[in-house]
Protein backbone atom coordinates (compact mmCIF):
# COMPACT_ATOMS: atom_id res chain seq x y z
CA UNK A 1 83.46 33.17 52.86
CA UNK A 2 79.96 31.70 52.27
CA UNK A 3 80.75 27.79 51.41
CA UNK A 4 78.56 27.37 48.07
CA UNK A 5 75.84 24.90 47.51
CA UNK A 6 75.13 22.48 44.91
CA UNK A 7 71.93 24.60 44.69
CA UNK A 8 73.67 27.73 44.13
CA UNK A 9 75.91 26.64 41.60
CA UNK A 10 73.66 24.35 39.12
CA UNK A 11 73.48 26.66 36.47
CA UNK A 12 77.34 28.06 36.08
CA UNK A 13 78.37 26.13 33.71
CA UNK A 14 75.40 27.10 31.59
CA UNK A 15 75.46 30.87 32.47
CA UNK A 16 79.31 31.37 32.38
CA UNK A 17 78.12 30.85 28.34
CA UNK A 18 76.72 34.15 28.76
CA UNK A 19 78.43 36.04 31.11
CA UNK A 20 80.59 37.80 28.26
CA UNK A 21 77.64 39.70 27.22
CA UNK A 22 76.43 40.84 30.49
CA UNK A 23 79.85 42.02 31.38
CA UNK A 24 80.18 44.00 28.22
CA UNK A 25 76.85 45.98 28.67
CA UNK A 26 78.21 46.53 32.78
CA UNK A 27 81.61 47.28 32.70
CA UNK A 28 82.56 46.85 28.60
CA UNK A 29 84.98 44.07 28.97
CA UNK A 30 84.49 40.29 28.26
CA UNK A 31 85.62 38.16 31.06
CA UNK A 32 88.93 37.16 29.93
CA UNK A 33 90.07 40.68 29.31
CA UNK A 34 88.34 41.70 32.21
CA UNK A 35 90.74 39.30 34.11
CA UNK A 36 93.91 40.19 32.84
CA UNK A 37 93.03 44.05 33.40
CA UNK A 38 92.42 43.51 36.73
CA UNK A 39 95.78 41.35 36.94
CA UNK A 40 97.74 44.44 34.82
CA UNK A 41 98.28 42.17 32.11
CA UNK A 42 97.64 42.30 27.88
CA UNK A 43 95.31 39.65 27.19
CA UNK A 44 97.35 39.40 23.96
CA UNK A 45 100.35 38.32 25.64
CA UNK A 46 98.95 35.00 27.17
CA UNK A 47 98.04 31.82 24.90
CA UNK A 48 95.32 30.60 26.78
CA UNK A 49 94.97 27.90 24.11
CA UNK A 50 98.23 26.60 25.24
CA UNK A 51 97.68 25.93 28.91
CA UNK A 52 96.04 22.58 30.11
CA UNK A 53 94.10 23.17 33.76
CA UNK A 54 93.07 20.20 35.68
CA UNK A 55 90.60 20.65 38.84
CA UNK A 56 91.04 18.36 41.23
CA UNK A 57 87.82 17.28 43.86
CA UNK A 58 88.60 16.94 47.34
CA UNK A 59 87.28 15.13 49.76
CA UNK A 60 88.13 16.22 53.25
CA UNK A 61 85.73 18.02 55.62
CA UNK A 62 82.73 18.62 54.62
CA UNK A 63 83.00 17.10 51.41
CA UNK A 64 82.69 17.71 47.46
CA UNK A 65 80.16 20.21 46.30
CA UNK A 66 78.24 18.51 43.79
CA UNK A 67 79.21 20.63 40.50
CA UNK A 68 81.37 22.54 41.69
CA UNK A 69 84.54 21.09 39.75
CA UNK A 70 82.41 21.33 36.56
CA UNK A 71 81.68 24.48 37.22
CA UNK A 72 85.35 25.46 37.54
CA UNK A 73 86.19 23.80 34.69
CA UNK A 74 83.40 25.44 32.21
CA UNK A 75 85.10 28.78 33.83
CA UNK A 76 88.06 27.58 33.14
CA UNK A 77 87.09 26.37 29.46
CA UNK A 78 85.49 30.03 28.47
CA UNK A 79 88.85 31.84 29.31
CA UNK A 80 90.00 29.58 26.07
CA UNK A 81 91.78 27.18 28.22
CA UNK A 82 91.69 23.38 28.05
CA UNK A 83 90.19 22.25 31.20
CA UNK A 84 89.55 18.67 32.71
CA UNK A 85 88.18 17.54 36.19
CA UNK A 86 90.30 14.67 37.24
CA UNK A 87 88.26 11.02 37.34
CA UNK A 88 89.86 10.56 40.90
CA UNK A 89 89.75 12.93 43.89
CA UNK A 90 92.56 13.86 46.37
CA UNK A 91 96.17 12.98 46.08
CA UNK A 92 95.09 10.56 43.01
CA UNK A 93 93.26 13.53 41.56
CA UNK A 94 97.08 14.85 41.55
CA UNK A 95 98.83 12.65 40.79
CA UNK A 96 96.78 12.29 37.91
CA UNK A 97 96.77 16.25 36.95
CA UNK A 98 100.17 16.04 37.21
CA UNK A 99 100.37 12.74 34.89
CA UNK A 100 98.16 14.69 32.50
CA UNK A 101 100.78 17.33 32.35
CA UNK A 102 98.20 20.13 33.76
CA UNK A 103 100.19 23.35 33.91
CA UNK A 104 97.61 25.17 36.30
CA UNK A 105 95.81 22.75 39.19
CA UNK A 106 92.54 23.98 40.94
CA UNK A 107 91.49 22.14 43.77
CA UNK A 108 89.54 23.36 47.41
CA UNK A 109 88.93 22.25 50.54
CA UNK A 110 86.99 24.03 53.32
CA UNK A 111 89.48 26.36 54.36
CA UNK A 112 91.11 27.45 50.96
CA UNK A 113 90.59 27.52 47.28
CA UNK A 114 93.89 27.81 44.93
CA UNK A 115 95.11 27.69 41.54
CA UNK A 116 98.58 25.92 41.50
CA UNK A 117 101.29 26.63 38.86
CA UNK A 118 102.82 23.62 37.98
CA UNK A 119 106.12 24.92 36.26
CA UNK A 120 106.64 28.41 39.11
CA UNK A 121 105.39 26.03 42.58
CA UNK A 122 103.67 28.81 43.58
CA UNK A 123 99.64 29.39 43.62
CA UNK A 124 96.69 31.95 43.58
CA UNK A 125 94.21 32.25 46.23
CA UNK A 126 90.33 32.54 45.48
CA UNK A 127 89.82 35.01 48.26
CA UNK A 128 92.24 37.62 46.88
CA UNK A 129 91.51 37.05 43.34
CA UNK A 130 87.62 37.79 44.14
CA UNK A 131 88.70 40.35 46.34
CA UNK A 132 90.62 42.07 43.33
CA UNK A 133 88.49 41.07 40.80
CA UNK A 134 85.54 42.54 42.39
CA UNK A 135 87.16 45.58 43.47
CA UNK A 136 88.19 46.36 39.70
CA UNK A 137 84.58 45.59 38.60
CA UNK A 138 83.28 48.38 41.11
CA UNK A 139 86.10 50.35 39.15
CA UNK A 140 85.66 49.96 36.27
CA UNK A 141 81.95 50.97 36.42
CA UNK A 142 82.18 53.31 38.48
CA UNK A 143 85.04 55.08 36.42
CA UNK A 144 87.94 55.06 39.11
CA UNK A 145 87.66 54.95 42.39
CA UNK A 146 90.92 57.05 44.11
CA UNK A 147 89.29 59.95 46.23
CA UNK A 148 85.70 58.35 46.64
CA UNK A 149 84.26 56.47 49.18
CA UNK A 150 83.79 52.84 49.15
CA UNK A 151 81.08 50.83 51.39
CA UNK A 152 82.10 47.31 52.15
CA UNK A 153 79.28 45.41 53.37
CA UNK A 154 81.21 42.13 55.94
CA UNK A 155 84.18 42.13 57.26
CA UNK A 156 85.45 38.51 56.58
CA UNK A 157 87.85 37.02 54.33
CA UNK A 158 87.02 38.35 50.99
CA UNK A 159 86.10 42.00 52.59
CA UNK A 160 89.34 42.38 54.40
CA UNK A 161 90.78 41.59 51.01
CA UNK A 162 88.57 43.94 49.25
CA UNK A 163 89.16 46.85 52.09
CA UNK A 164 92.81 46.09 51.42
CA UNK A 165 92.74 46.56 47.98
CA UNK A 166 90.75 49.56 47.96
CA UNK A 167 93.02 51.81 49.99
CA UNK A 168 95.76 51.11 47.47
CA UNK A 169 93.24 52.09 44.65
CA UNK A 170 93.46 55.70 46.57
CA UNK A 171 89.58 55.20 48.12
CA UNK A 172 88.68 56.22 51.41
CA UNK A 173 86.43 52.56 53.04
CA UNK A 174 83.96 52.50 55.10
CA UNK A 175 83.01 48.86 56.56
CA UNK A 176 79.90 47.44 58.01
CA UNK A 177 79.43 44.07 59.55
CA UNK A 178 76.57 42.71 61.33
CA UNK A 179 79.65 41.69 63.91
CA UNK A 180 80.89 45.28 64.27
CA UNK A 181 83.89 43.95 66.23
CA UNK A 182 85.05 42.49 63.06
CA UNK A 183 84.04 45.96 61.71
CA UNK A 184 85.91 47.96 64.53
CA UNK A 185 89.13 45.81 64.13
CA UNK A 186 89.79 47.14 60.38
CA UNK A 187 89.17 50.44 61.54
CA UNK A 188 92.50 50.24 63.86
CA UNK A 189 94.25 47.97 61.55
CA UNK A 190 93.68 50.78 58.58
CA UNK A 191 93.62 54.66 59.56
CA UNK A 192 91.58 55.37 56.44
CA UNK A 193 88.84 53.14 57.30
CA UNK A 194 85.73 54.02 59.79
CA UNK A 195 83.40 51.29 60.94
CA UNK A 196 80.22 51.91 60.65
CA UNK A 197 77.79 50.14 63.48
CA UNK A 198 74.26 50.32 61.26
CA UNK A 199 74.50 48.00 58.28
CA UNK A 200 71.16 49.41 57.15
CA UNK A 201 72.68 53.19 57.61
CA UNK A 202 75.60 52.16 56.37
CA UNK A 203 73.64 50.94 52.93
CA UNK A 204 71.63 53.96 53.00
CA UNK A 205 74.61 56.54 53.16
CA UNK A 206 76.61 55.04 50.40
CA UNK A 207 76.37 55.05 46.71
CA UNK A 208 79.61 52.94 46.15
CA UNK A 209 79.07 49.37 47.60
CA UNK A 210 81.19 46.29 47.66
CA UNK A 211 79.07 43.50 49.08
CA UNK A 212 81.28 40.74 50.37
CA UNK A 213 78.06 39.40 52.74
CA UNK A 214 75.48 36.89 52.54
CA UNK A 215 72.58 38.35 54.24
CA UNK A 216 69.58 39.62 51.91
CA UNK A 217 69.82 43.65 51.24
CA UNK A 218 66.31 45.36 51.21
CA UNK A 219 66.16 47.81 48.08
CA UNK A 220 64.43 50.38 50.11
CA UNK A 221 67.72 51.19 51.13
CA UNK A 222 69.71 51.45 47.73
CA UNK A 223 70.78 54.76 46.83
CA UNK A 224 69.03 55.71 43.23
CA UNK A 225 71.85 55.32 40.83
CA UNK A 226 74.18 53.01 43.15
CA UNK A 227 77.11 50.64 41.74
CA UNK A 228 77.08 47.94 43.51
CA UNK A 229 79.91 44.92 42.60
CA UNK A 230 79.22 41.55 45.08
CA UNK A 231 80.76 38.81 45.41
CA UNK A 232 78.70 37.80 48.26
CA UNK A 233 76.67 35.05 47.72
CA UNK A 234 73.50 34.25 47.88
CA UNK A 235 72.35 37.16 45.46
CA UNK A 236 71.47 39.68 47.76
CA UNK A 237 68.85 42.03 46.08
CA UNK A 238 65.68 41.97 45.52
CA UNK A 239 63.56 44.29 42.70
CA UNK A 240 63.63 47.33 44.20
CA UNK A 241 66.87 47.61 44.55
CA UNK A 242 67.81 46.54 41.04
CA UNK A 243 65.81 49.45 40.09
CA UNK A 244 67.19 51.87 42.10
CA UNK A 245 70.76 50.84 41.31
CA UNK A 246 72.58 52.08 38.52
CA UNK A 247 74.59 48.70 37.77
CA UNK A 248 74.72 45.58 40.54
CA UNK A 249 77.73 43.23 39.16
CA UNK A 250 77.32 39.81 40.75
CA UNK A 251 78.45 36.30 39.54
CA UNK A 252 78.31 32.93 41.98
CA UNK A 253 81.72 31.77 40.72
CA UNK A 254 83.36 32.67 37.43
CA UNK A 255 84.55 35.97 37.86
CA UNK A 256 86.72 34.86 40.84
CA UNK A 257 88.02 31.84 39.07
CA UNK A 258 88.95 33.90 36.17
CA UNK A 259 91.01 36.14 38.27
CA UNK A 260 92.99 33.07 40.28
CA UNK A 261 93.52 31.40 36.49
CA UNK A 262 95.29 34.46 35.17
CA UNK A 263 97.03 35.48 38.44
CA UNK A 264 98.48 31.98 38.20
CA UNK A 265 99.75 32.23 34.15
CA UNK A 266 100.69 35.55 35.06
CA UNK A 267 103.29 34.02 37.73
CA UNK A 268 104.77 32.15 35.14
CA UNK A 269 105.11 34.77 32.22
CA UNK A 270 105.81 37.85 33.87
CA UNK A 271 106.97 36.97 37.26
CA UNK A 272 104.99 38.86 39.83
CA UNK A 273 102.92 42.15 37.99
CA UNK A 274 102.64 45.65 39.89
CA UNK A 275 99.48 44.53 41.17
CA UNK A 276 100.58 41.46 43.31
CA UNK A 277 99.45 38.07 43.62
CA UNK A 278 99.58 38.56 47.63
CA UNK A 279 103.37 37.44 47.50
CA UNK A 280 103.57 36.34 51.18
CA UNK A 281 100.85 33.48 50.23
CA UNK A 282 101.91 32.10 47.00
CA UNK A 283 105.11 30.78 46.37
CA UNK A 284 105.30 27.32 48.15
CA UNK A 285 108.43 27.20 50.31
C-alpha cells in the first residue's frame, strides 16, 4: 500500500466535512451508514456518541506523516465519535490513550495501520477494512456484483484483500499488475481469478474496476459508463476518464478509517458479524 504524504493528505480533515454529500449523490449512503452496511451492521444499534477514540503518532521507521493523526481524528470525529490525538507519541501516546479511557486506539507504523478495542483486545486492520469498504462501494453502485466481472487494477496488499472479498460477493476477478507475477500468483491461489498481462487491455476490457494502484490511468482507456471504486492513491484519473465513467468513488483516507472504526465497535457489540473482521488477524493472543 502506497505510504501517504503530508501532501496528499492536507485537505482531509477539511473535505471529510463534505464527503457525506458526495457519497449520497454516488452510492446514496452517508459515510457512517455506509460503514456499518459494509460491516452488516444497523447504524442504529451503535452510540457513536458514546465511544472515546484516541490516535496515537508513531515514530518508528520512516516517521510521522505530518497530518495524518488529524486527519484520522476529523474521520474519526464525523462518524459522531469523540476523537483526540494523543500530545505524546509511542508507548506514552498509550499509555496516555489508555489513561484517557479511549475505548478504540488508532495508531500506524510502516508496516500496519489498526484500530484497537480497548475492552475485546482485539483490532481492525486498515488494509481489509479499505479492501471491504471499497469493494461494497463498487457494490453498491454498481447494484450487486455476484455473477459480473470485476477488474482489480495491483495486486498488493489492499488488492489481494479486495480480490478476496470479491469472490465471496459471488464475482468472477480478473487482476492486472504492472508485476504480473504478483498477478499470476492470485490466479493459482484463486481458480476464479485470471491474470491478465496488459494493464492497459486489462482497463480497456472492463467496465467494473477496483483500482487498488498508484500509477496514473489514461481516460482514453475508460469504458463509457464505467464504475470505478479506488482506493489507490494518488487519484488516478484524469478528465477524460471522469467523463467517460459513469461514477469513480475515490477518497485519500476516510472511507477506510470509517470501515476499521466500526469493524472495531462492531467486535465489541456483536461479537464477530457474518462479514468478518479477518478473524485470524484480530484478536491479540
Amino acid at each position: 500500500m502506497t505510504r501517504l504524504t503530508a501532501k496528499l493528505i492536507k485537505d482531509v480533515p477539511e473535505k471529510v466535512s463534505h464527503l457525506d454529500s458526495e457519497l449520497i449523490q454516488k452510492i446514496n449512503m452517508n459515510m457512517r451508514d455506509f460503514a456499518c452496511y459494509a460491516m452488516g451492521v444497523n447504524a442504529n444499534a451503535i452510540d457513536f456518541n458514546s465511544y472515546t477514540v484516541a490516535i496515537v503518532p508513531v515514530t518508528s521507521g520512516k516517521g510521522v506523516i505530518g497530518g495524518f493523526s488529524e486527519s484520522v481524528a476529523a474521520a474519526v470525529h464525523a462518524m459522531g465519535m469523540c476523537s483526540f490525538v494523543t500530545e505524546k507519541a509511542d508507548v506514552a501516546g498509550i499509555s496516555e490513550a489508555f489513561s484517557s479511557s479511549a475505548e478504540i486506539i488508532f495508531m500506524a507504523d510502516d508496516e500496519r495501520f489498526i484500530a484497537l478495542n480497548t475492552r475485546t483486545r482485539s483490532f481492525s486492520d486498515n488494509i481489509w477494512s479499505t479492501a471491504k469498504g471499497y469493494v461494497t462501494a463498487l457494490s453498491l453502485a454498481e447494484g450487486g456484483l455476484s455473477g459480473k466481472t470485476v477488474l482489480v487494477i495491483g495486486a498488493g496488499r489492499v488488492g489481494t484483500e479486495a480480490v478476496k472479498i470479491l469472490l465471496k460477493e459471488g464475482a468472477s476477478v480478473e487482476v492486472t499488475d504492472i508485476l504480473y507475477s504478483r498477478s499470476e500468483a492470485l490466479e493459482q491461489r484463486f481458480s476464479k481469478v485470471k491474470a491478465i498481462r496488459s494493464v492497459d487491455q486489462a482497463i480497456k476490457d472492463n467496465r467494473l474496476i477496483l483500482n487498488a494502484s498508484p500509477g496514473k490511468i489514461s481516460g482514453k482507456l475508460i469504458q463509457d459508463g464505467a464504475v470505478i471504486s479506488s482506493p489507490g492513491v494518488p487519484y488516478a484519473f484524469d478528465k477524460e476518464g471522469e467523463r467517460r465513467a459513469k461514477v469513480i468513488i475515490h477518497d485519500v483516507l476516510s472511507l477506510g478509517v470509517a470501515v476499521m472504526a466500526v469493524a472495531s465497535v462492531s467486535l465489541s457489540l456483536f461479537g464477530i458479524p457474518a462479514t468478518e473482521v479477518v478473524a485470524e488477524k484480530a484478536v491479540l493472543k
